[in-house]
Structure formats: structure tokens, C-alpha cells
PDB file of N, CA and C in Angstrom:
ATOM      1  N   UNK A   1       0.860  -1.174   0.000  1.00  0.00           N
ATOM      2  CA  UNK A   1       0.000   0.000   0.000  1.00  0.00           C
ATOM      3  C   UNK A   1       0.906   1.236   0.000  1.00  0.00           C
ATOM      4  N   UNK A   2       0.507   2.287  -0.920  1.00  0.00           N
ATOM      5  CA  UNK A   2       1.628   3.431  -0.754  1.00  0.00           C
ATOM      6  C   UNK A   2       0.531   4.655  -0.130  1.00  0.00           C
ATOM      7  N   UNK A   3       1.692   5.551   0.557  1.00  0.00           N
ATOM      8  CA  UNK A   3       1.073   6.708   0.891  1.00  0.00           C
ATOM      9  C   UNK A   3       1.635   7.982  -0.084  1.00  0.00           C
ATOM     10  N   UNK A   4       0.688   8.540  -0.063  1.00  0.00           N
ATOM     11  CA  UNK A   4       1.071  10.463  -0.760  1.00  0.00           C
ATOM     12  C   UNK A   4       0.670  10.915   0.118  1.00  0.00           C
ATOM     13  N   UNK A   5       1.259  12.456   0.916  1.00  0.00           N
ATOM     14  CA  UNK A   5       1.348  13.177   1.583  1.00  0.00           C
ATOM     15  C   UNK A   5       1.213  14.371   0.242  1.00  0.00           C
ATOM     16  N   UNK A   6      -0.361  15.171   1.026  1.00  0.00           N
ATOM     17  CA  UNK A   6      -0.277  16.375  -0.365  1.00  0.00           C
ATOM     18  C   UNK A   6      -0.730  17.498   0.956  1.00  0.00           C
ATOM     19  N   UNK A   7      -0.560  19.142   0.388  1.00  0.00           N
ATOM     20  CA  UNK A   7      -1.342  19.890   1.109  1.00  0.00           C
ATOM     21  C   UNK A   7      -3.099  20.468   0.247  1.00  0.00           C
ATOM     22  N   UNK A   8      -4.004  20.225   0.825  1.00  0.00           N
ATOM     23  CA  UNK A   8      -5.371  20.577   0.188  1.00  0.00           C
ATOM     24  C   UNK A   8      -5.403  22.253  -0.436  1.00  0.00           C
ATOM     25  N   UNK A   9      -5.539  22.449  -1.673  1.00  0.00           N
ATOM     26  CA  UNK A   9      -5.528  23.706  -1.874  1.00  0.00           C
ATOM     27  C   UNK A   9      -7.199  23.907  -2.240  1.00  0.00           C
ATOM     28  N   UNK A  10      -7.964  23.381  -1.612  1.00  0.00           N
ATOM     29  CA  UNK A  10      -9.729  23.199  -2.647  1.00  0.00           C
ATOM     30  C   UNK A  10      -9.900  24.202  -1.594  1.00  0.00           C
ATOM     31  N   UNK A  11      -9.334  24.838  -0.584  1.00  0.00           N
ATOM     32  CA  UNK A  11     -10.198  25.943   0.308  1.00  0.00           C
ATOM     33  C   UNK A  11      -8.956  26.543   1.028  1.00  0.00           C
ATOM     34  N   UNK A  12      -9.007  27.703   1.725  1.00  0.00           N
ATOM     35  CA  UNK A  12      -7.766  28.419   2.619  1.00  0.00           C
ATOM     36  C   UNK A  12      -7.229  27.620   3.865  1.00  0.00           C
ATOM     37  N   UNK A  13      -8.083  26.367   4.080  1.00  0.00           N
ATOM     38  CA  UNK A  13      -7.280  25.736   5.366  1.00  0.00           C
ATOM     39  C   UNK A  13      -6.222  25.402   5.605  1.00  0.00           C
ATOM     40  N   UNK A  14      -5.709  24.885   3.728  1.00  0.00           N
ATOM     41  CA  UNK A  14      -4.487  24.518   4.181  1.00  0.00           C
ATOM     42  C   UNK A  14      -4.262  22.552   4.399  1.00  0.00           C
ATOM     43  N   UNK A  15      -5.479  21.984   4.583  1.00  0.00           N
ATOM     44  CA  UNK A  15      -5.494  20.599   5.067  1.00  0.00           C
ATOM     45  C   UNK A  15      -4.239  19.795   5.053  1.00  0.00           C
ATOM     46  N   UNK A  16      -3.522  19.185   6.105  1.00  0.00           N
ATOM     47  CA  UNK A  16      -2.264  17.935   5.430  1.00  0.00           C
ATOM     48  C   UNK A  16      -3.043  16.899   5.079  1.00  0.00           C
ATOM     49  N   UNK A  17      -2.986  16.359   3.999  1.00  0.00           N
ATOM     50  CA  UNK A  17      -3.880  14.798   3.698  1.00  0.00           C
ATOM     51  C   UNK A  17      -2.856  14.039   3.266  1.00  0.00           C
ATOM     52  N   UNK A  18      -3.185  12.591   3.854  1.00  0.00           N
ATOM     53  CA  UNK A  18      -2.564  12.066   3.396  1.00  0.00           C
ATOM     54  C   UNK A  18      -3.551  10.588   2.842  1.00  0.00           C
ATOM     55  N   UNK A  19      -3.028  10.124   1.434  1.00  0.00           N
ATOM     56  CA  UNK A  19      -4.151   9.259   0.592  1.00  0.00           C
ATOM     57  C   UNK A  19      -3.144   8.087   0.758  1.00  0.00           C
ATOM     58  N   UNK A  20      -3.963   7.089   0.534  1.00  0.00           N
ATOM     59  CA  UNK A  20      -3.308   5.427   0.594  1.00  0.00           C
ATOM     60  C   UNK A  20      -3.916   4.984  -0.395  1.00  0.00           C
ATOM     61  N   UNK A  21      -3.093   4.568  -1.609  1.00  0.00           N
ATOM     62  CA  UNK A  21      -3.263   3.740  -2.750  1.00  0.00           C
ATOM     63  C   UNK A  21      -3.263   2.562  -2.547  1.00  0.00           C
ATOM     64  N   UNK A  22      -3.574   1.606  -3.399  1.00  0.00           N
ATOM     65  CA  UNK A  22      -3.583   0.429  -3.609  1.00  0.00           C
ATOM     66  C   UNK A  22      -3.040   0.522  -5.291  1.00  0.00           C
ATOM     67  N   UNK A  23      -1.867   0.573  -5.771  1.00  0.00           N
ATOM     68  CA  UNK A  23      -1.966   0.874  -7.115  1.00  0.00           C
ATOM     69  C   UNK A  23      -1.929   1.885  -7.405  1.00  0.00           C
ATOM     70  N   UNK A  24      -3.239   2.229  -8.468  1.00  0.00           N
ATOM     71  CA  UNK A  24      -3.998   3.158  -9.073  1.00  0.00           C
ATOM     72  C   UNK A  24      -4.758   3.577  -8.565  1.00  0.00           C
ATOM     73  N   UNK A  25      -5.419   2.559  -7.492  1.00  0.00           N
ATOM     74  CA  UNK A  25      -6.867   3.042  -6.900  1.00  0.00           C
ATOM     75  C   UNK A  25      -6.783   3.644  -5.353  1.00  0.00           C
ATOM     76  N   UNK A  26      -7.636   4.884  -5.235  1.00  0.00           N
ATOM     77  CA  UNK A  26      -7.443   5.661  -3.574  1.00  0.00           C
ATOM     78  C   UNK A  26      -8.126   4.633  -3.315  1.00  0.00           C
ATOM     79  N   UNK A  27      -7.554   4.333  -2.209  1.00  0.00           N
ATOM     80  CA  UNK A  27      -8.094   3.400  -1.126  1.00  0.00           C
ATOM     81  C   UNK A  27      -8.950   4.371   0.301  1.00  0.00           C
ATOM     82  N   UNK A  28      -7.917   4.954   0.622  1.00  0.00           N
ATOM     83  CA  UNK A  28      -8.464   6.166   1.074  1.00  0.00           C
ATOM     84  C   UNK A  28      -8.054   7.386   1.148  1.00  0.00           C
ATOM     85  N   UNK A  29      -8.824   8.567   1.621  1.00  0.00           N
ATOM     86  CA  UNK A  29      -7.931   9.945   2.223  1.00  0.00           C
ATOM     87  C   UNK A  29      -8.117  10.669   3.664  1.00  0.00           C
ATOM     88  N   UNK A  30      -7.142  11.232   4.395  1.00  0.00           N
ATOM     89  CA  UNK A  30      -7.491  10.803   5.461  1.00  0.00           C
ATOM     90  C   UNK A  30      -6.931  12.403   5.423  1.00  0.00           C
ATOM     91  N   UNK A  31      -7.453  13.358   6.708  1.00  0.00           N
ATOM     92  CA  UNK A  31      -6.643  14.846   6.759  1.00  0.00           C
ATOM     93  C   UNK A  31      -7.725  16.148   6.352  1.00  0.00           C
ATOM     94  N   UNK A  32      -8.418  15.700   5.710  1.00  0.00           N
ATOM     95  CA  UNK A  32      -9.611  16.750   5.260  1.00  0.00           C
ATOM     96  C   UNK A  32     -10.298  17.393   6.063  1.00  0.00           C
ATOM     97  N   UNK A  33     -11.243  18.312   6.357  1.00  0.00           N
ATOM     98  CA  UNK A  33     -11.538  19.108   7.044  1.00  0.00           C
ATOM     99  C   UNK A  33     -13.200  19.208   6.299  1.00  0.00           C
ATOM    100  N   UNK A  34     -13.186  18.838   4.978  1.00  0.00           N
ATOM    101  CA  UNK A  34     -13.900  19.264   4.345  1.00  0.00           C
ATOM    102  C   UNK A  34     -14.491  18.398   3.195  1.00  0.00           C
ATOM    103  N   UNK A  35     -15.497  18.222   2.664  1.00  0.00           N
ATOM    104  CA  UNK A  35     -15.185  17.434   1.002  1.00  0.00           C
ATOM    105  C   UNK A  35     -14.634  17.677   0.039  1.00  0.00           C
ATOM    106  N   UNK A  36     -14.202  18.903   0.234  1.00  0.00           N
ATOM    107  CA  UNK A  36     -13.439  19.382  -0.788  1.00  0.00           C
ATOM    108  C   UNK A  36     -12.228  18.909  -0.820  1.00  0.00           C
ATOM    109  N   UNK A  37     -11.625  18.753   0.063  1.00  0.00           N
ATOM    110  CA  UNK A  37     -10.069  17.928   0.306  1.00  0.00           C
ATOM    111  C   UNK A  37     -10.040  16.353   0.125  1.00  0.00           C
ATOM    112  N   UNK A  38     -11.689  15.825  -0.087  1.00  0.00           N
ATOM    113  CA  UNK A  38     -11.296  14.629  -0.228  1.00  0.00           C
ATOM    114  C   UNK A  38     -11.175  14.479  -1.770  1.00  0.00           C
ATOM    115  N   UNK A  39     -12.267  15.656  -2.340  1.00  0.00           N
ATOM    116  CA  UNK A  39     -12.038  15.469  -3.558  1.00  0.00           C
ATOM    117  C   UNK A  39     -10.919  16.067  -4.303  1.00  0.00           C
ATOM    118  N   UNK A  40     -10.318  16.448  -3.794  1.00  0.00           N
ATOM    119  CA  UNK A  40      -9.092  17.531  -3.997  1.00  0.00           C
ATOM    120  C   UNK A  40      -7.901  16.420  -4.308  1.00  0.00           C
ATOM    121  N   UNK A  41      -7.993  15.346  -3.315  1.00  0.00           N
ATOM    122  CA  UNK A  41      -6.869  14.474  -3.165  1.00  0.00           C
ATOM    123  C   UNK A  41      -7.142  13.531  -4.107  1.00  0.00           C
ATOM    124  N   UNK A  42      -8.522  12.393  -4.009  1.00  0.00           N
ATOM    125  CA  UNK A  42      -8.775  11.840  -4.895  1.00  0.00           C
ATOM    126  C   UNK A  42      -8.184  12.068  -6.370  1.00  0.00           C
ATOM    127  N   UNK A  43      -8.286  13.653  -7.057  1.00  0.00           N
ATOM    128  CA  UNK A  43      -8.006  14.036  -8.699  1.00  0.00           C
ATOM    129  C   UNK A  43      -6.629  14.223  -8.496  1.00  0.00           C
ATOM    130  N   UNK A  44      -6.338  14.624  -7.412  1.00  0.00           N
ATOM    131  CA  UNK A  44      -4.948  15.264  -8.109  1.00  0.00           C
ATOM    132  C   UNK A  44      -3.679  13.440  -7.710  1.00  0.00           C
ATOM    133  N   UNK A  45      -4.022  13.243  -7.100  1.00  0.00           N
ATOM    134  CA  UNK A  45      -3.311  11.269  -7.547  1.00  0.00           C
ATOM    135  C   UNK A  45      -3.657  11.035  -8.199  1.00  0.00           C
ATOM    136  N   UNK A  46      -4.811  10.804  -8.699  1.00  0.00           N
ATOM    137  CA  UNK A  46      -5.284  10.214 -10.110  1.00  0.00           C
ATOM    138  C   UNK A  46      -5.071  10.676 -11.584  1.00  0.00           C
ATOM    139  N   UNK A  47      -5.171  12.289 -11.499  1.00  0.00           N
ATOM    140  CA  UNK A  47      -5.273  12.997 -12.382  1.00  0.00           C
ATOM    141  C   UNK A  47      -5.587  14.433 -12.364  1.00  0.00           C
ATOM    142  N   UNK A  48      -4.284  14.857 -12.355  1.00  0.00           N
ATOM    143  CA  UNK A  48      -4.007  16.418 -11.870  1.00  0.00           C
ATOM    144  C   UNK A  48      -4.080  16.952 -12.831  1.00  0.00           C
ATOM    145  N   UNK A  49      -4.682  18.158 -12.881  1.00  0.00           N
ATOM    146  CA  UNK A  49      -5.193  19.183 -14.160  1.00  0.00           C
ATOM    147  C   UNK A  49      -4.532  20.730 -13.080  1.00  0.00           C
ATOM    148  N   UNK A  50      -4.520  21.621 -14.483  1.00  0.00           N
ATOM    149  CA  UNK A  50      -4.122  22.816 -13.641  1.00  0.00           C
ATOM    150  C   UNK A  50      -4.810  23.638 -15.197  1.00  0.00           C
ATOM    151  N   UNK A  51      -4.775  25.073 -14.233  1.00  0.00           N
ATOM    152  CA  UNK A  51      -5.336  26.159 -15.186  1.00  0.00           C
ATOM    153  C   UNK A  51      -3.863  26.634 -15.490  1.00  0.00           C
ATOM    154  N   UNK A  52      -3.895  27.114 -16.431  1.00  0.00           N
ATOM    155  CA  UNK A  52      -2.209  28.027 -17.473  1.00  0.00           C
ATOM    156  C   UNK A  52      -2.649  29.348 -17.236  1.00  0.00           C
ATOM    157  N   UNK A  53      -2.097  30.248 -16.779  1.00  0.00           N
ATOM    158  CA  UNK A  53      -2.328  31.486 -17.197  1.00  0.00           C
ATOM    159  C   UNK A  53      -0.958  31.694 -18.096  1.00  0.00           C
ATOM    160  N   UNK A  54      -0.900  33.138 -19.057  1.00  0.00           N
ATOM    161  CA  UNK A  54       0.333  33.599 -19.305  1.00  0.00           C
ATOM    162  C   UNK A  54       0.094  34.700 -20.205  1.00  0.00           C
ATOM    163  N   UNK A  55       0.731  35.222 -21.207  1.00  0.00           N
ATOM    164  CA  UNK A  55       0.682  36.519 -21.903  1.00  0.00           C
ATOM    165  C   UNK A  55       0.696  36.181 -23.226  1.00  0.00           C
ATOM    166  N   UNK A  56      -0.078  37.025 -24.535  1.00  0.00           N
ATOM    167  CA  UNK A  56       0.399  36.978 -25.467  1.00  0.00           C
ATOM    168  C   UNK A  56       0.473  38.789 -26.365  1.00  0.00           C
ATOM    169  N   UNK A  57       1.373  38.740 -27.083  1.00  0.00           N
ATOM    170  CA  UNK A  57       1.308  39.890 -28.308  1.00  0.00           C
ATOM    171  C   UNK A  57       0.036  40.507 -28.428  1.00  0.00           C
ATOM    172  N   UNK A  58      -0.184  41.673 -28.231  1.00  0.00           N
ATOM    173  CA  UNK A  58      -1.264  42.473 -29.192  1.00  0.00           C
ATOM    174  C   UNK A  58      -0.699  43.837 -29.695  1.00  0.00           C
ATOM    175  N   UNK A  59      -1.084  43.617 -31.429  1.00  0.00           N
ATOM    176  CA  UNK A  59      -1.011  44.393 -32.235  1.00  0.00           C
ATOM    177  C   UNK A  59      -2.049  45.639 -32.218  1.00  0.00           C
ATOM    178  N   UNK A  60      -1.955  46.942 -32.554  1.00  0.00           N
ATOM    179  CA  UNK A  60      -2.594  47.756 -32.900  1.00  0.00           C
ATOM    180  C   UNK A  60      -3.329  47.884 -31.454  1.00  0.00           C
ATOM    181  N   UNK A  61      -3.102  47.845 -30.058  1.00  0.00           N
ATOM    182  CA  UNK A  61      -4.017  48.504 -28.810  1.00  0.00           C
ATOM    183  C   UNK A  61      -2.757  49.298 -27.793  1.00  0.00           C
ATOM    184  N   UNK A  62      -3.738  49.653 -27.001  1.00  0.00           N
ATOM    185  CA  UNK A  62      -3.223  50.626 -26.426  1.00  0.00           C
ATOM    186  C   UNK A  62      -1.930  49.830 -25.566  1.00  0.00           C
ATOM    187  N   UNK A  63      -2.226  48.471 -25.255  1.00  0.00           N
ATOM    188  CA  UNK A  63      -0.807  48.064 -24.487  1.00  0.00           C
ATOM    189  C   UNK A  63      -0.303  46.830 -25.786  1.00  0.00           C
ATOM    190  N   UNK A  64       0.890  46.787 -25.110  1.00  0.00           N
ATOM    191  CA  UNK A  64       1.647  45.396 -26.105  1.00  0.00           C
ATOM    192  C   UNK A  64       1.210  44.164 -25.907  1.00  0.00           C
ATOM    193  N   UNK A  65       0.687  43.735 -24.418  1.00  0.00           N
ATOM    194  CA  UNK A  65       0.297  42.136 -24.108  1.00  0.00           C
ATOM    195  C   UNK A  65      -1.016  42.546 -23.362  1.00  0.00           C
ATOM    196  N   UNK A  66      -1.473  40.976 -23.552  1.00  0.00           N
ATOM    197  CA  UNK A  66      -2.929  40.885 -22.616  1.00  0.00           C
ATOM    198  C   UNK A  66      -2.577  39.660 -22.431  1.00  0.00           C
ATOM    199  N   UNK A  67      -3.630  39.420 -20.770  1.00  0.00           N
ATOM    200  CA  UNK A  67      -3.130  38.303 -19.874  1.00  0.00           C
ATOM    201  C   UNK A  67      -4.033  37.034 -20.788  1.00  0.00           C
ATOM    202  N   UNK A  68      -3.650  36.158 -20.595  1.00  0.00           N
ATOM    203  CA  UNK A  68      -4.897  35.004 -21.182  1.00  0.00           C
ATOM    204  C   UNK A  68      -4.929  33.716 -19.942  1.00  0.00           C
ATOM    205  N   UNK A  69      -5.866  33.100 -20.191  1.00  0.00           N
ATOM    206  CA  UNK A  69      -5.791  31.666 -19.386  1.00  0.00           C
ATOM    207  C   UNK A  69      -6.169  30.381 -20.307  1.00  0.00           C
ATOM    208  N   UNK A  70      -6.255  29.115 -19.365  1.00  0.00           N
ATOM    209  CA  UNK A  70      -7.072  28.096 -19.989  1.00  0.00           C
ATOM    210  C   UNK A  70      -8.065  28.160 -19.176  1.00  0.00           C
ATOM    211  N   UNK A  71      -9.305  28.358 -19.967  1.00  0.00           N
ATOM    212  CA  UNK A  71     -10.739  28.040 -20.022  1.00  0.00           C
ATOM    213  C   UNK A  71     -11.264  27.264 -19.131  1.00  0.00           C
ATOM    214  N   UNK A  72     -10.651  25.888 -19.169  1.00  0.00           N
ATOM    215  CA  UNK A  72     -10.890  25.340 -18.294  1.00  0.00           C
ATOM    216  C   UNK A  72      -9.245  24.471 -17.690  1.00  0.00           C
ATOM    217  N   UNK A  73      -9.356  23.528 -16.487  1.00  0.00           N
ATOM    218  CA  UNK A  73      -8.067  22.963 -16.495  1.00  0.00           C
ATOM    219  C   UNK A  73      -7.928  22.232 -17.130  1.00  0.00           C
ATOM    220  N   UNK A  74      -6.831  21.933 -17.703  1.00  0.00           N
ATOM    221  CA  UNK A  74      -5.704  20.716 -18.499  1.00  0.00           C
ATOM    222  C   UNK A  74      -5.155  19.688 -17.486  1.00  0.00           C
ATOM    223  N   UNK A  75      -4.539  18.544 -17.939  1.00  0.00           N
ATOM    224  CA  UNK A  75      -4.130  17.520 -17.673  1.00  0.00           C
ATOM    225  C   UNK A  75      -2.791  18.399 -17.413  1.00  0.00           C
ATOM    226  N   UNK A  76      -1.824  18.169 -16.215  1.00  0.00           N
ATOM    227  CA  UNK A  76      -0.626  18.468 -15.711  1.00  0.00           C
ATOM    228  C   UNK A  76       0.173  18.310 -16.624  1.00  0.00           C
ATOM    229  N   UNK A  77       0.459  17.246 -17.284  1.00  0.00           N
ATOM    230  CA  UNK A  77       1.436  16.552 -18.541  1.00  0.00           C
ATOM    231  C   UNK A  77       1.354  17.588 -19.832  1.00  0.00           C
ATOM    232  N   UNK A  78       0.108  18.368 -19.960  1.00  0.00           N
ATOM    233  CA  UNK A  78       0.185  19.232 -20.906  1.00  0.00           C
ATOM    234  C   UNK A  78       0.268  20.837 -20.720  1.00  0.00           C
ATOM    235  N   UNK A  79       1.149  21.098 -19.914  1.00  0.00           N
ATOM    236  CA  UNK A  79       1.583  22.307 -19.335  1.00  0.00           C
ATOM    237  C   UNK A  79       2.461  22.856 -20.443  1.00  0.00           C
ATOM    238  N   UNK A  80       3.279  22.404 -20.671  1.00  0.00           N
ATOM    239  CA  UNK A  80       4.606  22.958 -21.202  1.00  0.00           C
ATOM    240  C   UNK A  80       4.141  22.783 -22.705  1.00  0.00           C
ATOM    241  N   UNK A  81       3.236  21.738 -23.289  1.00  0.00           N
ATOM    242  CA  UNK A  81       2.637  21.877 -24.835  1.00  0.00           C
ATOM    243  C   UNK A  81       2.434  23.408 -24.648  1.00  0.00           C
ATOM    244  N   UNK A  82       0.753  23.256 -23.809  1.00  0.00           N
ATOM    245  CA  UNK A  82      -0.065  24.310 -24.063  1.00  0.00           C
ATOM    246  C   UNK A  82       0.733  25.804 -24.380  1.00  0.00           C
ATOM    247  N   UNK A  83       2.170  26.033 -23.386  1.00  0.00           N
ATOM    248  CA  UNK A  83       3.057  27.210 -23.435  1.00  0.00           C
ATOM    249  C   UNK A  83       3.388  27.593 -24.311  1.00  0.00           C
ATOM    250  N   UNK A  84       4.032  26.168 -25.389  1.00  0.00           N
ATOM    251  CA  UNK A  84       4.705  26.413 -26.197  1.00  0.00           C
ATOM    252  C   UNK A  84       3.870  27.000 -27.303  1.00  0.00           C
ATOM    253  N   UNK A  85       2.609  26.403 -27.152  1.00  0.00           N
ATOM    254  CA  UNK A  85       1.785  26.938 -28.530  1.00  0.00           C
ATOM    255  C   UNK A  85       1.349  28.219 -28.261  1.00  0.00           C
ATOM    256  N   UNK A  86       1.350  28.746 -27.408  1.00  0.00           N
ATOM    257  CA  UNK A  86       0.968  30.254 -27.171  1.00  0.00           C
ATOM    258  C   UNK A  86       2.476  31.241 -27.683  1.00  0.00           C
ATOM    259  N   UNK A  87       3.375  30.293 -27.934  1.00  0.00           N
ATOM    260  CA  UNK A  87       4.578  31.260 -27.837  1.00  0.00           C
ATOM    261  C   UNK A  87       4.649  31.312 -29.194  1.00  0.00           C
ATOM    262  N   UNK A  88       5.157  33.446 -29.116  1.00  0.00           N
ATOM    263  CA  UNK A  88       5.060  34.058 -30.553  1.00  0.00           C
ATOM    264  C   UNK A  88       3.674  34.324 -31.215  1.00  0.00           C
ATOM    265  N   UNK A  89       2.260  33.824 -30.126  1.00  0.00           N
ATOM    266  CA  UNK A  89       1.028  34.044 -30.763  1.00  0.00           C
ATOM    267  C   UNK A  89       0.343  35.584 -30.840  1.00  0.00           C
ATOM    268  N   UNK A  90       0.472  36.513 -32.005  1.00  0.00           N
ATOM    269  CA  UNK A  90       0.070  37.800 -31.703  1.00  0.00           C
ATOM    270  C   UNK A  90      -1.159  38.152 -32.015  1.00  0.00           C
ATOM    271  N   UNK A  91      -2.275  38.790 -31.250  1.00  0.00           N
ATOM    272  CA  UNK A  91      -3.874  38.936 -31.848  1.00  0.00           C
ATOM    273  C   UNK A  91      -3.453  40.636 -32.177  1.00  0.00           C
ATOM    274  N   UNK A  92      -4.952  40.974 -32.935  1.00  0.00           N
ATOM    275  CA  UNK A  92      -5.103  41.833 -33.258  1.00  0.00           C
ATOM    276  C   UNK A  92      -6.253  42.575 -32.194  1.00  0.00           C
ATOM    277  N   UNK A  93      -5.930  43.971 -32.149  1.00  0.00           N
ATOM    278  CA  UNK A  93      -6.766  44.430 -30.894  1.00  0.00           C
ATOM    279  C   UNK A  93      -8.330  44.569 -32.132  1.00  0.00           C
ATOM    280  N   UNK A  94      -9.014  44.965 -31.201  1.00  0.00           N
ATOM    281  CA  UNK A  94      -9.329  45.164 -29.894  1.00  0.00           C
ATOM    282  C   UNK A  94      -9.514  43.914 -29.451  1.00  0.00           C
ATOM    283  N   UNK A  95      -9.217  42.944 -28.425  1.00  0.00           N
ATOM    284  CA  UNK A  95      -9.545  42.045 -27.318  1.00  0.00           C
ATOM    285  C   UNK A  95     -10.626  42.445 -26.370  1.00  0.00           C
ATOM    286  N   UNK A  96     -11.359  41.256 -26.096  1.00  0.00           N
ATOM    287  CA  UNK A  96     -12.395  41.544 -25.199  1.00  0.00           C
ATOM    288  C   UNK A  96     -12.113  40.156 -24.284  1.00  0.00           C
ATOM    289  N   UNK A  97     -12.354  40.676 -22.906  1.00  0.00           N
ATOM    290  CA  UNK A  97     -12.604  39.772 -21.726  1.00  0.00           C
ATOM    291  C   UNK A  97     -13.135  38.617 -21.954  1.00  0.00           C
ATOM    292  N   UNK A  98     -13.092  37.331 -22.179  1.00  0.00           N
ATOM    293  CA  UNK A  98     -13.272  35.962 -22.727  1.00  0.00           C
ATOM    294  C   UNK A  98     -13.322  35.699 -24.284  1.00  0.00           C
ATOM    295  N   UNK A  99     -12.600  36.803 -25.020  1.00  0.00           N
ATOM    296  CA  UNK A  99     -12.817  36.339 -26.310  1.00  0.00           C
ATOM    297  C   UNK A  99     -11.336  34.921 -26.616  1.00  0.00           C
ATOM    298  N   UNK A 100     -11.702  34.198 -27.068  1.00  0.00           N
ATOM    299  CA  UNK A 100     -10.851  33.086 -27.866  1.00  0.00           C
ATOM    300  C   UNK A 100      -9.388  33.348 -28.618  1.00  0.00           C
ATOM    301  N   UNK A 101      -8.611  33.139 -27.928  1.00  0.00           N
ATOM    302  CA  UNK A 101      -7.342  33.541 -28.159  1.00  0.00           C
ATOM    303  C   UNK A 101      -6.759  32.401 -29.140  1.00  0.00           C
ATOM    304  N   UNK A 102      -6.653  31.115 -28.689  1.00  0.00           N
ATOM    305  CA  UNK A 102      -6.588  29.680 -29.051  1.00  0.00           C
ATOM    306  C   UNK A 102      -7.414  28.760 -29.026  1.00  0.00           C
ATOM    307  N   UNK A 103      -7.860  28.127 -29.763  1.00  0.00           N
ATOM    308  CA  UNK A 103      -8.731  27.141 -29.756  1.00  0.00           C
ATOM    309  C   UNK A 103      -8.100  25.742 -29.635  1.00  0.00           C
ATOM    310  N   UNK A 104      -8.403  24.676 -29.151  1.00  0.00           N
ATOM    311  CA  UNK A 104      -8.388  23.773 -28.435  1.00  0.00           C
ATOM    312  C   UNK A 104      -6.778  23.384 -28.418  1.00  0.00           C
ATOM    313  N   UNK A 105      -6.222  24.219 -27.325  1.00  0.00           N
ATOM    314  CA  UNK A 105      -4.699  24.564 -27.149  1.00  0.00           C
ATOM    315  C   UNK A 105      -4.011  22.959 -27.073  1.00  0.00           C
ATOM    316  N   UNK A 106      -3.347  22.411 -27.512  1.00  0.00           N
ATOM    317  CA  UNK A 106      -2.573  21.344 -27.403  1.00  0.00           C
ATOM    318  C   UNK A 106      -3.023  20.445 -27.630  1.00  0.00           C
ATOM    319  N   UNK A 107      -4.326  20.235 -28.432  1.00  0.00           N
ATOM    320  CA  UNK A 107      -5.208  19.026 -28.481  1.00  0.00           C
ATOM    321  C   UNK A 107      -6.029  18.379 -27.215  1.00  0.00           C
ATOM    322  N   UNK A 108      -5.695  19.601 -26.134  1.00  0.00           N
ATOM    323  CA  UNK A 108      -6.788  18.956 -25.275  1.00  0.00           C
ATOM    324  C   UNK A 108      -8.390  19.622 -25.401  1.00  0.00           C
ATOM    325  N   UNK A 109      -8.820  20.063 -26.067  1.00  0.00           N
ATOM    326  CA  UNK A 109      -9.632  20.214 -26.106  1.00  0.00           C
ATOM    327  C   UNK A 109     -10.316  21.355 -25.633  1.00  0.00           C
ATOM    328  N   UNK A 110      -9.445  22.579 -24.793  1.00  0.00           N
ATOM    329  CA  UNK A 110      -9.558  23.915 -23.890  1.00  0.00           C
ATOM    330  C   UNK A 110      -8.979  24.750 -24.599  1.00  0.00           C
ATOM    331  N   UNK A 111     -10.109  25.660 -25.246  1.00  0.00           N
ATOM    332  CA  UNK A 111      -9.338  27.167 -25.421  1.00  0.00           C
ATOM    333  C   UNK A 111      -8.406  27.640 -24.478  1.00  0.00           C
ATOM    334  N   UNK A 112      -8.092  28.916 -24.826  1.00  0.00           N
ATOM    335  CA  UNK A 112      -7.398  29.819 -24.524  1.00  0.00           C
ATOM    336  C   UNK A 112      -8.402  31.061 -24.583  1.00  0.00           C
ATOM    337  N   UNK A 113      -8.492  31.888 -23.529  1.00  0.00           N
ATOM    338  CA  UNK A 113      -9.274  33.180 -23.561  1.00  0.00           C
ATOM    339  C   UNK A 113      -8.436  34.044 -22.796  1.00  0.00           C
ATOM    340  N   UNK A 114      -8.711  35.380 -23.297  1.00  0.00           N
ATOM    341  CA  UNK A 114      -8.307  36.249 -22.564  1.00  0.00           C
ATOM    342  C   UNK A 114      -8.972  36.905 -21.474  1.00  0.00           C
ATOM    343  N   UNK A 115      -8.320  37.517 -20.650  1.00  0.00           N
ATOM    344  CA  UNK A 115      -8.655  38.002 -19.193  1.00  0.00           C
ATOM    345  C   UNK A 115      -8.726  39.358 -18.707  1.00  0.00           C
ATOM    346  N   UNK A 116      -8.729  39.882 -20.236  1.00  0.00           N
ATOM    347  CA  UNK A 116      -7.934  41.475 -20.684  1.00  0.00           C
ATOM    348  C   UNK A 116      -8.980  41.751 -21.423  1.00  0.00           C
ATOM    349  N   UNK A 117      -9.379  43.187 -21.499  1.00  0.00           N
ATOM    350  CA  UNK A 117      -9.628  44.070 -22.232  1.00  0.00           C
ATOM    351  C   UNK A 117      -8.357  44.482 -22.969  1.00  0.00           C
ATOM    352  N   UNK A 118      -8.418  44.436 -24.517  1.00  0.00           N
ATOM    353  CA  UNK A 118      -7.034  45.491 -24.669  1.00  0.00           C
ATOM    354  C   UNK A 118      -7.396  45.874 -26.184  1.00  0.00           C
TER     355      UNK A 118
END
């Protein structure tokens, strides 16, 4: 049986949890405060996703960059794709607050939107 020792970030507590595998499968999680930490622990052993934020080029507005994110989270493993394909990507202004920067960034299936007016 293995253990992971993680800290819960699903709320400000902070939780120490610690999960016991069998394998692949949570066996359990133990440390939570909350459900959110159980489900917190459960995905991220199994399958950790994260949101990207970062910057790209804009042509013709009043500033040079606007912030963007992913839409929704990605699979951890596709962090450094998703980066790379944003890099060197320049829009044309005007930008609006959730307009589509990239479309389904790295083949996972999650735009890219921006977070910017610009």
C-alpha cells in the first residue's frame, strides 16, 4: 500500500492529507476538514489538471500584451505543450474579456481566452 502526503488547496485551510493507494486506486484519504479535500486528493493522484495562465502579443491597442488563461483545467502533462503553442502568438486588438485567443490549445480540447480588455 503506498502513501502520498499532499497539502489541500480546494479551500484556505491549508489541510495535510494524506491518501493510501492500492496501485492506481485511492483506497483512502485521510486529513480533510472538508469534502473538498477529499475530492481535492482523490483528482490530483489520479489525475491532476491545472489552469495556465500567461501573456500573449497584441497588435494595434493601447498596451503590447494581454493576460490570457485556460478556459478550463488541463491535464498536468500538458503544461509545457499548451506554453509552447501560445509562444510568438500575436492577436489583433481590440480584445475583449473571454474572447478566444486559441482554440483547443494542445489538443486537449480547452481554449485559450483572454482576461484582458485590450
Amino acid at each position: 500500500m503506498e502513501k502520498r502526503e499532499l497539502i489541500c488547496i480546494g479551500c484556505p485551510m491549508g489541510c495535510p492529507l494524506t491518501v493510501e493507494m492500492n496501485g492506481k486506486e485511492v483506497v483512502s484519504v485521510a486529513g480533510n476538514t472538508c469534502p473538498r479535500g477529499d475530492a481535492y486528493a482523490r483528482k490530483e493522484v489520479t489525475n491532476p489538471t491545472r489552469i495556465v495562465t500567461s501573456t500573449v502579443m497584441v497588435e494595434g491597442g493601447t498596451v503590447d500584451m494581454v493576460s490570457v488563461k485556460t478556459k478550463e483545467d488541463i491535464p498536468k502533462d500538458k503544461i509545457f505543450d499548451c506554453v509552447k503553442a501560445l509562444k510568438g502568438i500575436k492577436v489583433k486588438a481590440p480584445i475583449h474579456i473571454g474572447d478566444v485567443i486559441v482554440s483547443d490549445v494542445a489538443g486537449t480540447g480547452v481554449d485559450i481566452v483572454a482576461t484582458k480588455n485590450a
